[in-house]
C-alpha atoms as a PDB file:
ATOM      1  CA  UNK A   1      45.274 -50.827 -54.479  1.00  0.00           C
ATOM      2  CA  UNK A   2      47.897 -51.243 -56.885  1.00  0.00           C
ATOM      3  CA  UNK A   3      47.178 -51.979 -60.233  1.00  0.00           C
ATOM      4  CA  UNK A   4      47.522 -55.166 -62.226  1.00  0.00           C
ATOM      5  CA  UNK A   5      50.434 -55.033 -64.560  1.00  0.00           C
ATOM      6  CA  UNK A   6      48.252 -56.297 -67.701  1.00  0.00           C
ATOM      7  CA  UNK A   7      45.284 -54.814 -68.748  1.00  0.00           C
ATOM      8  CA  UNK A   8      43.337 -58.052 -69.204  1.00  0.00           C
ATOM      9  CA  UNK A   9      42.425 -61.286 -67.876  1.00  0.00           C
ATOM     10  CA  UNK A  10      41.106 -64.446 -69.817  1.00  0.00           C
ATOM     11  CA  UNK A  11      37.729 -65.348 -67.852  1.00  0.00           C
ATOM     12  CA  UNK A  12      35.885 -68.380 -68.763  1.00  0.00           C
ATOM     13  CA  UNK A  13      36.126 -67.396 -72.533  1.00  0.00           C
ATOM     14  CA  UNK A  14      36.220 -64.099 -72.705  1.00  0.00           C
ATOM     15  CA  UNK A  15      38.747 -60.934 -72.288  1.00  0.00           C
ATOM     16  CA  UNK A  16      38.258 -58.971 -69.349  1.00  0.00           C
ATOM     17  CA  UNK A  17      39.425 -55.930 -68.127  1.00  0.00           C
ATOM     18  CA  UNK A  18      42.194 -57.049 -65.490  1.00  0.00           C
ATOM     19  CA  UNK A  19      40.888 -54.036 -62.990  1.00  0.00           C
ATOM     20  CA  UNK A  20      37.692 -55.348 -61.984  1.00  0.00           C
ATOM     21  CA  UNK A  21      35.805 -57.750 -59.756  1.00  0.00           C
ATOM     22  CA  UNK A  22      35.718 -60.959 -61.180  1.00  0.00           C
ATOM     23  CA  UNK A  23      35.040 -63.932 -59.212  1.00  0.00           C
ATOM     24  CA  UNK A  24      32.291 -64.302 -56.328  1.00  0.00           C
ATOM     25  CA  UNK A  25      33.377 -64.730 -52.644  1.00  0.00           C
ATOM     26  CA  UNK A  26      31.601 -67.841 -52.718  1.00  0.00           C
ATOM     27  CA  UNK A  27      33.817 -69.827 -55.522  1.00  0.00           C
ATOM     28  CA  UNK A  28      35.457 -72.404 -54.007  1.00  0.00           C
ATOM     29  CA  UNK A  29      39.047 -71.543 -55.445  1.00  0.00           C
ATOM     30  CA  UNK A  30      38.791 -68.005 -52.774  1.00  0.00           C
ATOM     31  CA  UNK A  31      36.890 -70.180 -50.148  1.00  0.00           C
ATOM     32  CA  UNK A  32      38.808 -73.475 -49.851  1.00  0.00           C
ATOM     33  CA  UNK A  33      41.338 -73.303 -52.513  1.00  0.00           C
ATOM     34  CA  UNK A  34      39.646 -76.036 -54.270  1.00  0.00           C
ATOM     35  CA  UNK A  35      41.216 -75.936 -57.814  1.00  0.00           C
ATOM     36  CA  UNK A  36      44.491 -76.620 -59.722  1.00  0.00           C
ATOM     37  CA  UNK A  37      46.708 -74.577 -61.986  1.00  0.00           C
ATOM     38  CA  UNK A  38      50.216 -74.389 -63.837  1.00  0.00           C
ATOM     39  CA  UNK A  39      52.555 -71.527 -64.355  1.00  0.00           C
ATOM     40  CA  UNK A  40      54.287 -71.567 -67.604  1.00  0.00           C
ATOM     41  CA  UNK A  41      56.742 -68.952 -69.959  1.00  0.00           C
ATOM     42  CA  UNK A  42      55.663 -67.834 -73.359  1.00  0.00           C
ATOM     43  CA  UNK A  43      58.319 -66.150 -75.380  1.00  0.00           C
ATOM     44  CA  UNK A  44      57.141 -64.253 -78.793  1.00  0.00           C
ATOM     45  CA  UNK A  45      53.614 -65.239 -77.918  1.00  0.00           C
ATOM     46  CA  UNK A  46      54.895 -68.808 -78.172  1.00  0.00           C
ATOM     47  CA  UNK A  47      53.566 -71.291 -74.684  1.00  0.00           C
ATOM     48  CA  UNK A  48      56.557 -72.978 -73.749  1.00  0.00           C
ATOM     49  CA  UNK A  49      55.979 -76.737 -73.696  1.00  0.00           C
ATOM     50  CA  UNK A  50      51.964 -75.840 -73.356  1.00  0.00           C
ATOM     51  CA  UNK A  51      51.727 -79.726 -74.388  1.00  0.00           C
ATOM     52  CA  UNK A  52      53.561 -80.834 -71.095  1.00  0.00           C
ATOM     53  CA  UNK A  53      51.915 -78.422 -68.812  1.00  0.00           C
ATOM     54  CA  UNK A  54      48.048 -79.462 -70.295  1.00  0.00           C
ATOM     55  CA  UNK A  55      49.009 -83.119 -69.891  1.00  0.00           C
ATOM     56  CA  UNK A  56      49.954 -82.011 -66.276  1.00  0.00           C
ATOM     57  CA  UNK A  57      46.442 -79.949 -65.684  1.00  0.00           C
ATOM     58  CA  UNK A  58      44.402 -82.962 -66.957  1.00  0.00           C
ATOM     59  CA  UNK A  59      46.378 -85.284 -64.558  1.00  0.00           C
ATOM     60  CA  UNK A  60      45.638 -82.780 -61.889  1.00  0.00           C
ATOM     61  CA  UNK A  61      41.979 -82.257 -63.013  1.00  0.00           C
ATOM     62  CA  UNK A  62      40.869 -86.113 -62.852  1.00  0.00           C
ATOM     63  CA  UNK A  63      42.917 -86.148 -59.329  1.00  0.00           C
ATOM     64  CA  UNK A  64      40.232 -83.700 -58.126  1.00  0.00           C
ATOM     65  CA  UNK A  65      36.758 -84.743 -59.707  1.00  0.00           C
ATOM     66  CA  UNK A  66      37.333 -81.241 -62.088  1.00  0.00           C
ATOM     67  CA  UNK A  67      35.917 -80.654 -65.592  1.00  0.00           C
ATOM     68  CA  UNK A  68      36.112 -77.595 -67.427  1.00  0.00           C
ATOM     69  CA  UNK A  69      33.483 -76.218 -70.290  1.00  0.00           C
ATOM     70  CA  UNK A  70      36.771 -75.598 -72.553  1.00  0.00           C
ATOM     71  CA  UNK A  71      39.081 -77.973 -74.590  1.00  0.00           C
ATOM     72  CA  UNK A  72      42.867 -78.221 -75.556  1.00  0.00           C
ATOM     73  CA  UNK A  73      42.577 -75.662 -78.291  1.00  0.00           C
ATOM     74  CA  UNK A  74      40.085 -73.186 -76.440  1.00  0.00           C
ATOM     75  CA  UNK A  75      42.715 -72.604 -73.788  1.00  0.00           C
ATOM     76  CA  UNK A  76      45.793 -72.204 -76.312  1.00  0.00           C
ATOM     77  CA  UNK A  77      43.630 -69.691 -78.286  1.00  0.00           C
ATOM     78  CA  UNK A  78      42.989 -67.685 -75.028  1.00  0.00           C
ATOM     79  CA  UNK A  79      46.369 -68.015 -74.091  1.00  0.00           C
ATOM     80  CA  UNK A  80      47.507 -66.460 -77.917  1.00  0.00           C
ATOM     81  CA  UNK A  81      44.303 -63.689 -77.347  1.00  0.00           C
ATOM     82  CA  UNK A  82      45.990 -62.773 -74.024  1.00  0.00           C
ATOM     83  CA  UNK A  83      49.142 -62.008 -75.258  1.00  0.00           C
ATOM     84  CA  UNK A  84      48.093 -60.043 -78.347  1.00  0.00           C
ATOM     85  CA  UNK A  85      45.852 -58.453 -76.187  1.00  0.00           C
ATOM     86  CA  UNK A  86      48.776 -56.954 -73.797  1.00  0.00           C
ATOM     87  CA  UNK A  87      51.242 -56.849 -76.946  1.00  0.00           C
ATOM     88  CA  UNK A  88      53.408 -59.421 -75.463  1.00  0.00           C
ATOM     89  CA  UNK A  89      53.461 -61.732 -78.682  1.00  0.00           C
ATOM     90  CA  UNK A  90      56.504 -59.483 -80.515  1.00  0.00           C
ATOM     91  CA  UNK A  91      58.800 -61.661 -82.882  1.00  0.00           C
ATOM     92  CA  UNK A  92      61.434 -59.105 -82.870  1.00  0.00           C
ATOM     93  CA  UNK A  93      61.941 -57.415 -79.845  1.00  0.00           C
ATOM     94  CA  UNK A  94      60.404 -60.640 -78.844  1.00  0.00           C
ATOM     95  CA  UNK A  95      57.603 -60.209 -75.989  1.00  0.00           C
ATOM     96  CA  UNK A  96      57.971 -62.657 -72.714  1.00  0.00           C
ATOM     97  CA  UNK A  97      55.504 -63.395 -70.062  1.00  0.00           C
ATOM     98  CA  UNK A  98      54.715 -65.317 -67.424  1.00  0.00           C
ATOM     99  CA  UNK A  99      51.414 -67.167 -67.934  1.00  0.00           C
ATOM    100  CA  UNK A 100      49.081 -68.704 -65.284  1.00  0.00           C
ATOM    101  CA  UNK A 101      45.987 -70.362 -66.060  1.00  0.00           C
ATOM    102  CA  UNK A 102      44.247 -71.211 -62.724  1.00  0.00           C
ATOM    103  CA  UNK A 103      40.801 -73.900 -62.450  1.00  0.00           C
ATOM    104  CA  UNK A 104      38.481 -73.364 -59.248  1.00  0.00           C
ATOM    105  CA  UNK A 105      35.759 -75.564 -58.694  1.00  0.00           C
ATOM    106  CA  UNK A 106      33.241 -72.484 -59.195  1.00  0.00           C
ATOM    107  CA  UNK A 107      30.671 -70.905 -57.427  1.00  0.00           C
ATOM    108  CA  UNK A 108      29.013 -72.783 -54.310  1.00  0.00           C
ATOM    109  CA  UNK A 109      26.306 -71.250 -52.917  1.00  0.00           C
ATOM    110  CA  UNK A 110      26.532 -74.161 -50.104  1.00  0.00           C
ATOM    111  CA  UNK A 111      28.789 -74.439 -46.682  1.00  0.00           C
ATOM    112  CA  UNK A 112      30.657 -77.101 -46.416  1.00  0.00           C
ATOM    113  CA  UNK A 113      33.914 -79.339 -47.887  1.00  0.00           C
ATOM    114  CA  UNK A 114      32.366 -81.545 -49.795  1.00  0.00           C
ATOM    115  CA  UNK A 115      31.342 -80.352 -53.831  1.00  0.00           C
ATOM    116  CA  UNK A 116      28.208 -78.957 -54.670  1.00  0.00           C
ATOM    117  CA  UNK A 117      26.937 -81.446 -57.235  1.00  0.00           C
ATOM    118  CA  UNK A 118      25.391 -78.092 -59.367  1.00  0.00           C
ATOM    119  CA  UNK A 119      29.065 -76.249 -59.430  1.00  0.00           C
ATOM    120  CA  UNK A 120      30.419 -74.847 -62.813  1.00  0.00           C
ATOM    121  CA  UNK A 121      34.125 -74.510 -63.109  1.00  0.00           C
ATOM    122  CA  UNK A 122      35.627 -71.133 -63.183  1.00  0.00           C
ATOM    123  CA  UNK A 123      38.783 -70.538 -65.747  1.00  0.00           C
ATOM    124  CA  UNK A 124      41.158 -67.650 -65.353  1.00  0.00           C
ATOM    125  CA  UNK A 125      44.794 -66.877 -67.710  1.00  0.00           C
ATOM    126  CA  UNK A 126      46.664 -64.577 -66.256  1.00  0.00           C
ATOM    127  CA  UNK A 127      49.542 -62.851 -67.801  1.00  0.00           C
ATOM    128  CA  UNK A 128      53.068 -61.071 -66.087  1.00  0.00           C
ATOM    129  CA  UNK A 129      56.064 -59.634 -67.967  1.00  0.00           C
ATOM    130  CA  UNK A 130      58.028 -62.011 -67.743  1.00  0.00           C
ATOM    131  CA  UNK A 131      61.148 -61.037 -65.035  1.00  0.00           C
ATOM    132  CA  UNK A 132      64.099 -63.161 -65.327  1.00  0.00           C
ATOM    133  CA  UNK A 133      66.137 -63.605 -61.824  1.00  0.00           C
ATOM    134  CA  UNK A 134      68.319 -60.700 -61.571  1.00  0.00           C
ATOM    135  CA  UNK A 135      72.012 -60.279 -62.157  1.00  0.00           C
ATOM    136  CA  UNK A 136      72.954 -59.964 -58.888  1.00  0.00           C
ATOM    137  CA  UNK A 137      70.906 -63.652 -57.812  1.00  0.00           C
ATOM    138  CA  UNK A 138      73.270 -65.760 -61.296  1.00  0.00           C
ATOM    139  CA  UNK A 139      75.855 -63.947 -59.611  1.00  0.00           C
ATOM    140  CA  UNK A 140      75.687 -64.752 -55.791  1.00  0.00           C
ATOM    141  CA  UNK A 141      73.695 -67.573 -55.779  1.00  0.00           C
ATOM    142  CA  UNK A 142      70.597 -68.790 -53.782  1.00  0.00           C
ATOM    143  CA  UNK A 143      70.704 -69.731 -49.714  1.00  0.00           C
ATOM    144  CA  UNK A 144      68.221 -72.379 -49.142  1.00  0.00           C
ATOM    145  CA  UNK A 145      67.074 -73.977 -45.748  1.00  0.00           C
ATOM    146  CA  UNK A 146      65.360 -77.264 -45.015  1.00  0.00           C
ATOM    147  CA  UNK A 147      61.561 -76.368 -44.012  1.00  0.00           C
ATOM    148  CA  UNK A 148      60.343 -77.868 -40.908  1.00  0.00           C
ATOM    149  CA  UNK A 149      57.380 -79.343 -42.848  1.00  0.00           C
ATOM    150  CA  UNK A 150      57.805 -83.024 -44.298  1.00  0.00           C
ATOM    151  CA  UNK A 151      56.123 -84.263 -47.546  1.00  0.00           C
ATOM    152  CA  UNK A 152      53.783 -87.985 -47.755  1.00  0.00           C
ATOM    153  CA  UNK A 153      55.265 -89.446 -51.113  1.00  0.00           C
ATOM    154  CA  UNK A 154      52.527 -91.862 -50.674  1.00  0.00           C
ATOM    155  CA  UNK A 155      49.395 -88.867 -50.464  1.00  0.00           C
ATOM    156  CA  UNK A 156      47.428 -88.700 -53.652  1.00  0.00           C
ATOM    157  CA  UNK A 157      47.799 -85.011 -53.961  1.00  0.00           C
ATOM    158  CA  UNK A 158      51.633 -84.426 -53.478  1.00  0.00           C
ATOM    159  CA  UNK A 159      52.657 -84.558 -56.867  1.00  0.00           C
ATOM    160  CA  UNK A 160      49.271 -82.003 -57.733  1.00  0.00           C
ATOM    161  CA  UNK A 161      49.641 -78.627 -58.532  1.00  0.00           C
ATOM    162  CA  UNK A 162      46.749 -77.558 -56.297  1.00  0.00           C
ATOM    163  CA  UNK A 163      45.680 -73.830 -55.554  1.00  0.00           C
ATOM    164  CA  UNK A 164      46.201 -74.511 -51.816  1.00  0.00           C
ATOM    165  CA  UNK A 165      49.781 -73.184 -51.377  1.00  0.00           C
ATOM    166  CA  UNK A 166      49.488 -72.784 -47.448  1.00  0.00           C
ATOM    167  CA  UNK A 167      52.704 -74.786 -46.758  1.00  0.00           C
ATOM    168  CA  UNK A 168      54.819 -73.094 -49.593  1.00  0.00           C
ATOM    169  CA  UNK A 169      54.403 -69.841 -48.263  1.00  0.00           C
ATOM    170  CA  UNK A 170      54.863 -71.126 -44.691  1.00  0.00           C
ATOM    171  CA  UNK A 171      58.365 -72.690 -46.008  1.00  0.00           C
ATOM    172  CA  UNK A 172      59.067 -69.326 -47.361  1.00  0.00           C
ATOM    173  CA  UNK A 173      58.269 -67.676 -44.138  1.00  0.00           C
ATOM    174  CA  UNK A 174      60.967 -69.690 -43.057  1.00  0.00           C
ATOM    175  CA  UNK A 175      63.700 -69.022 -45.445  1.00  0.00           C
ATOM    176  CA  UNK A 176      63.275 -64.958 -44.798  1.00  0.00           C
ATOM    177  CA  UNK A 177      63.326 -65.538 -41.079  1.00  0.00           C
ATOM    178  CA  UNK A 178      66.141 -67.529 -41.567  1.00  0.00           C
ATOM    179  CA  UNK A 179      67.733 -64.607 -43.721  1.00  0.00           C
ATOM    180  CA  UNK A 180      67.399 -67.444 -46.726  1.00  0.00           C
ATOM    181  CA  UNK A 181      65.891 -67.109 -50.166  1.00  0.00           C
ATOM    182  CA  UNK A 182      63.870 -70.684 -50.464  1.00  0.00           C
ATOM    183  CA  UNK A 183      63.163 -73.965 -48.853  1.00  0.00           C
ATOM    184  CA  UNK A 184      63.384 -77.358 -49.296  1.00  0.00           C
ATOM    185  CA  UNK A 185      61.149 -80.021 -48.694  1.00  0.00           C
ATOM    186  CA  UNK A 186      61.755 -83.073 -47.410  1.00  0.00           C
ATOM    187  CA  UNK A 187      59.661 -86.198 -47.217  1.00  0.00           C
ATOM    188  CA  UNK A 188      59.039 -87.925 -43.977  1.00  0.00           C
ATOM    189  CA  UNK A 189      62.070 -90.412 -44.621  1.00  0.00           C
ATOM    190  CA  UNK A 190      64.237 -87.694 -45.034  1.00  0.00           C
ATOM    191  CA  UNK A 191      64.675 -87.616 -48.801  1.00  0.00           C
ATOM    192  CA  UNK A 192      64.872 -84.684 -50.712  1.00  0.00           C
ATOM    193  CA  UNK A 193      61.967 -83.963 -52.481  1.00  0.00           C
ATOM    194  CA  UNK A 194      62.084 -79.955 -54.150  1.00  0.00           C
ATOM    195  CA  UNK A 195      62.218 -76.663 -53.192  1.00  0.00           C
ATOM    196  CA  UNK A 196      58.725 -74.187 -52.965  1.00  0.00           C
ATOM    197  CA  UNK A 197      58.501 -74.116 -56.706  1.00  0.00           C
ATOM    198  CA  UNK A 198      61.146 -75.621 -58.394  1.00  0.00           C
ATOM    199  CA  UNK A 199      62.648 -79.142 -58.427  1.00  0.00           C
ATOM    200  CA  UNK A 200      66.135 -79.426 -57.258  1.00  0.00           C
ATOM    201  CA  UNK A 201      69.280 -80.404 -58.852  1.00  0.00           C
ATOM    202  CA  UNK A 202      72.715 -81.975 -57.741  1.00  0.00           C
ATOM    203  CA  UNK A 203      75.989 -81.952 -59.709  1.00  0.00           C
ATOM    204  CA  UNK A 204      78.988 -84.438 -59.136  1.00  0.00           C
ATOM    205  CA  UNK A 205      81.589 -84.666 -61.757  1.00  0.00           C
ATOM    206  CA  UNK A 206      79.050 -84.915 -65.324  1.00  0.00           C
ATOM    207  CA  UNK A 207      76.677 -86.516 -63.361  1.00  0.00           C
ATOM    208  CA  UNK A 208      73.531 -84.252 -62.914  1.00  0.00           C
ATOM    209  CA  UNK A 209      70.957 -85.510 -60.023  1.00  0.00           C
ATOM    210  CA  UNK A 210      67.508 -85.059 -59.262  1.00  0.00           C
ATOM    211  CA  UNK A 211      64.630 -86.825 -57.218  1.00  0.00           C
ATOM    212  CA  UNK A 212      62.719 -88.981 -58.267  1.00  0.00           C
ATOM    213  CA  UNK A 213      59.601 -89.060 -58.810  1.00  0.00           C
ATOM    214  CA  UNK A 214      57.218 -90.707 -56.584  1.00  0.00           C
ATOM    215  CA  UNK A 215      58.894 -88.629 -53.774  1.00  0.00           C
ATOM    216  CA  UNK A 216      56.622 -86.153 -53.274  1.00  0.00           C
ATOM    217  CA  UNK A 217      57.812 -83.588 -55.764  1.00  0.00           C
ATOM    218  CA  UNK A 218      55.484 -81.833 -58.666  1.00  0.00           C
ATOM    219  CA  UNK A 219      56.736 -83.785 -62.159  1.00  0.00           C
ATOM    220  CA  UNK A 220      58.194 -79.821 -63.269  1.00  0.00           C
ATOM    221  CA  UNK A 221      58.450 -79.765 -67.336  1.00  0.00           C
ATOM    222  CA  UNK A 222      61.826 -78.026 -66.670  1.00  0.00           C
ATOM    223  CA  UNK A 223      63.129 -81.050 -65.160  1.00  0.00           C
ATOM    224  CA  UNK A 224      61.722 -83.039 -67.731  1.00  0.00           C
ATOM    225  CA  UNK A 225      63.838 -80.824 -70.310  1.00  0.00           C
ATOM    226  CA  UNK A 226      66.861 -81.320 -68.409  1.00  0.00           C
ATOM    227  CA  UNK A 227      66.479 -85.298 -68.112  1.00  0.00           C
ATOM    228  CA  UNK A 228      66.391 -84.782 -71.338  1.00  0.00           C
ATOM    229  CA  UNK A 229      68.961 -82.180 -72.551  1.00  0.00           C
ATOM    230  CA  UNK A 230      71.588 -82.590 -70.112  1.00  0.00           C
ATOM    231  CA  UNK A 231      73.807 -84.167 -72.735  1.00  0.00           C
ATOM    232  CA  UNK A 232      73.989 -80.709 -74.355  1.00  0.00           C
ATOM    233  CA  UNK A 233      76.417 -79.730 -71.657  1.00  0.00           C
ATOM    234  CA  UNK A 234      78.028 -82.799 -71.148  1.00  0.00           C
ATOM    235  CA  UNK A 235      75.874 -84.125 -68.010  1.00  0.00           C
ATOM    236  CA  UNK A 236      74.407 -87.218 -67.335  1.00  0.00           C
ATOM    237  CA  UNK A 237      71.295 -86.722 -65.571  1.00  0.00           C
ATOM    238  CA  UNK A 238      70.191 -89.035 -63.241  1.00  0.00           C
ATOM    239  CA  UNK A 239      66.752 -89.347 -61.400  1.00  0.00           C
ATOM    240  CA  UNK A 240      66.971 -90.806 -57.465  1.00  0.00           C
ATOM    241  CA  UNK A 241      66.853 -90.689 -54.205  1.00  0.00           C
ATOM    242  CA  UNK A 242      68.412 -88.057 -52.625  1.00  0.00           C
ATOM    243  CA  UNK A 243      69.192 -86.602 -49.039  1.00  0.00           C
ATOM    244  CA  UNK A 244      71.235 -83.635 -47.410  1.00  0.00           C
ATOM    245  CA  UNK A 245      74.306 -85.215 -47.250  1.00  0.00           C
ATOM    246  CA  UNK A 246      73.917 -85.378 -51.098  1.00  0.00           C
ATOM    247  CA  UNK A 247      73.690 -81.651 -51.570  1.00  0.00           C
ATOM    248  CA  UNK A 248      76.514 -80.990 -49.138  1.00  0.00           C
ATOM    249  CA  UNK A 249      78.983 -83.073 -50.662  1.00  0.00           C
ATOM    250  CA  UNK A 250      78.060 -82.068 -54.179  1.00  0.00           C
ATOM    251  CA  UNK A 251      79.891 -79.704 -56.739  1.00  0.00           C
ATOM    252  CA  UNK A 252      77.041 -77.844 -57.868  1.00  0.00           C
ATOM    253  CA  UNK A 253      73.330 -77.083 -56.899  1.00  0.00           C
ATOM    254  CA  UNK A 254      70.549 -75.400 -58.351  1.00  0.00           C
ATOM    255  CA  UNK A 255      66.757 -75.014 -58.436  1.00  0.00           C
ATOM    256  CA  UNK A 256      65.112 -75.407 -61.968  1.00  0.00           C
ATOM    257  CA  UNK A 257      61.305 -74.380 -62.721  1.00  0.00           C
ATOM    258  CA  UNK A 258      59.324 -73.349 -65.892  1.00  0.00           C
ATOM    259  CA  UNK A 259      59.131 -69.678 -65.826  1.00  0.00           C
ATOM    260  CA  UNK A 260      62.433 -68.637 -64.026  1.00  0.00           C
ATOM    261  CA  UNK A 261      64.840 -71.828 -65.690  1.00  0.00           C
ATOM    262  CA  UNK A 262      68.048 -73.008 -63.571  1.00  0.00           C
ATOM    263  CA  UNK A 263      69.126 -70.719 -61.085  1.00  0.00           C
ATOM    264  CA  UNK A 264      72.219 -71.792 -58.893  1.00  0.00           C
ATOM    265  CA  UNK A 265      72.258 -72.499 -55.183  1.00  0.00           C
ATOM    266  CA  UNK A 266      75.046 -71.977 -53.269  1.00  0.00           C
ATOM    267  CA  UNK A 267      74.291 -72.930 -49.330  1.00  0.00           C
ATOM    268  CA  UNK A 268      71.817 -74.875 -47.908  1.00  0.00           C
ATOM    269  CA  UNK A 269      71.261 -74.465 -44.028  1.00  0.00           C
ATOM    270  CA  UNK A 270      74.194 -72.118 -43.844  1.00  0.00           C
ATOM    271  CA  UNK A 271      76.440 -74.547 -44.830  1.00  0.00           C
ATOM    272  CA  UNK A 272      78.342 -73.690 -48.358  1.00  0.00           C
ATOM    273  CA  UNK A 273      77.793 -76.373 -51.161  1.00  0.00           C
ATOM    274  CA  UNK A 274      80.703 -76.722 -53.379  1.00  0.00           C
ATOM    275  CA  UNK A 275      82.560 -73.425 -53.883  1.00  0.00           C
ATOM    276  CA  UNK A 276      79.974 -71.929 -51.888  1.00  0.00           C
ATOM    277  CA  UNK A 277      79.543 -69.497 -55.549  1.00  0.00           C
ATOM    278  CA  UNK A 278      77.514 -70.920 -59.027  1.00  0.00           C
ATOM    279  CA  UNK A 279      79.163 -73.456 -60.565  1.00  0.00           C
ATOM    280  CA  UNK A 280      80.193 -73.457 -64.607  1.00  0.00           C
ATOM    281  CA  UNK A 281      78.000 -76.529 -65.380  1.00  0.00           C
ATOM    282  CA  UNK A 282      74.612 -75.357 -63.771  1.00  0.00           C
ATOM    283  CA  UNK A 283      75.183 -71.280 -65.679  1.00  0.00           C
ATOM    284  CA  UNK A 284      76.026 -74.205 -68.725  1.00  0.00           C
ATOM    285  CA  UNK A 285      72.847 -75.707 -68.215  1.00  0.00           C
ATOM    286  CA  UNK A 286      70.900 -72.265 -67.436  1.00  0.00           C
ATOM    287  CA  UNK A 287      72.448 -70.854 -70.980  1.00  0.00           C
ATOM    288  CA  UNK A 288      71.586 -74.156 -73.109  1.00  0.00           C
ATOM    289  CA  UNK A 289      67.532 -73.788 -71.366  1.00  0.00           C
ATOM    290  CA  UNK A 290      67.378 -70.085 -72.103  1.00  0.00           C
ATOM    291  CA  UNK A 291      68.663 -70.683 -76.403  1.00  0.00           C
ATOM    292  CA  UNK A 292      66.246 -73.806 -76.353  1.00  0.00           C
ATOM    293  CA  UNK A 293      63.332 -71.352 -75.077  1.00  0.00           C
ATOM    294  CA  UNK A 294      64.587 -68.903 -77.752  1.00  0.00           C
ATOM    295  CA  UNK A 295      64.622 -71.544 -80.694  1.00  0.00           C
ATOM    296  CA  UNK A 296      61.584 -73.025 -79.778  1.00  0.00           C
ATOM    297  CA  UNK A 297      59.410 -69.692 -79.822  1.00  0.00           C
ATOM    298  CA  UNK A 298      61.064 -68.201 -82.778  1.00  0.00           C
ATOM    299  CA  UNK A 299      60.384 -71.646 -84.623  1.00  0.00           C
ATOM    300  CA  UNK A 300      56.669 -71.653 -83.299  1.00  0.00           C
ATOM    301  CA  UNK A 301      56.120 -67.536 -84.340  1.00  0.00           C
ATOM    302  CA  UNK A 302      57.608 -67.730 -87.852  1.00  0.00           C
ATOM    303  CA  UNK A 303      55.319 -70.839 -88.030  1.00  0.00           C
ATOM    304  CA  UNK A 304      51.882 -69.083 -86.828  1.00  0.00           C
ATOM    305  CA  UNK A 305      52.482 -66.359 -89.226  1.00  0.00           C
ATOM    306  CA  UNK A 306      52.918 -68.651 -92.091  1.00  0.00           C
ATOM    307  CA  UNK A 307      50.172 -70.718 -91.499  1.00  0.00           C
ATOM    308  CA  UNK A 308      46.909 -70.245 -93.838  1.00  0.00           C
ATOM    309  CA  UNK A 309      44.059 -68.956 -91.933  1.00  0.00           C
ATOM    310  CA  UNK A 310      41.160 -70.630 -91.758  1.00  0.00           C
END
């Protein structure tokens, strides 16, 4: 077996060796995939926009019938006692990961769908180097394809960030058989909804479009910052409906997520959308993400090591 990158895990309040068993066979997280989770980038042992990402796990929690044992601050200190832990919390060279804190349901000694009544939740932070998508990716661009599977805007759990990933790696199953890098989902209507796991992005002239929500697509904080930002780059960003004919006829495409920020798209089902190569406004909007990021966490360190302890 390969060994984990970091040398420690964050397990239900304590620091574990990252190397050993962990969890039981019969938590419901390994069994049924009965838990939620969110992926997020810390930069100089900074959480980027932890705020939007915990507002997100609650939403998810209550969706599910889930309570944990730890609050707001509990899971930002484990977060910080991760990162020290692995060294990744560096001002200068600053240290980036890739953080995932993941809630199962817990152990169930029972057999069956429904929750045992008795259950504690198990909580896990994980923590990668963080790998930003290589030069040769910004370069060339990303070849999506349309996955055969079709999203329910109206089912309660679409917009959930749910341990159950079955049909995300089916849809990238597809995209390598199709010799592509990711899929898109669309919804039963044929709207666009977002790709495996990022939310998707259309440019015409300084308008920048995305789906709206409601469509079946996970409410990314990424997006969010773009809605928001766009401006810095001269875009307009716009949230609605949008289909294939959209992406084909626009300038500019890209996927946007969390951890790996914009990253253009340049083909979708073999067919070449705009130039068929990145486009100046989405590297635009890639660069203006990556200084926030950089800002934000040198802002938040110099801040945690001025602040009294208590």
């Amino acid at each position: 077996m390969t060994a984990p990158v970091a040398t420690h895990i964050w397990l239900n309040g304590r620091l574990l060796p990252s190397d050993v068993a962990h969890l039981s066979a019969y938590d419901r997280g390994f069994q049924l995939g009965d838990g939620v989770f969110e992926a997020l980038r810390a930069r100089r042992g900074v959480p980027i926009e932890l705020e939007g990402h915990i507002a997100r796990l609650h939403r998810g929690l209550s969706s599910m019938g889930l309570e944990i044992p730890y609050g707001d601050e509990a899971i930002a200190a484990g977060i910080s006692e991760l990162l020290a832990a692995e060294g990744w919390d560096g001002v200068e060279p600053p240290g980036d990961a890739a953080i995932r804190l993941t809630i199962s349901r817990g152990f169930d000694p029972t057999r069956g769908v429904a929750p045992h009544s008795g259950g504690t939740a198990s909580v896990a932070i994980q923590a990668w180097p963080f790998n930003p998508p290589g030069a040769a990716t910004l370069a060339d661009g990303l070849r999506l394809v349309t996955s055969v599977i079709r999203r329910d805007p109206s089912s309660p759990i679409s917009g959930i960030k749910t341990t159950s990933r079955a049909e995300l790696v089916y849809a990238r199953l597809e995209a390598r058989r199709a010799g592509a890098d990711d899929a898109i989902f669309l919804t039963t209507d044929g709207r666009i909804t977002e790709a495996t796991t990022s939310n998707v992005l259309l440019i015409r002239g300084d308008v920048c479009a995305t789906p709206r929500l409601g469509t079946g697509l996970l409410a990314g904080t990424a997006r969010a910052w773009l809605v928001e930002h766009g401006g810095a780059v001269g875009l307009r960003t716009v949230e609605q409906d949008l289909r294939l004919e959209d992406a084909l006829e626009a300038d500019e495409a890209a996927i946007c997520s969390s951890i790996a920020g914009v990253v253009p798209v340049v083909s979708l089902d073999g067919r070449p959308v705009g130039t068929g190569k990145p486009g100046p406004l989405t590297m635009a909007l890639r660069a203006a993400r990556e200084s926030w990021i950089d800002a934000t966490s040198l802002a938040g360190a110099l801040s945690s090591r001025t602040r009294p302890r208590s």
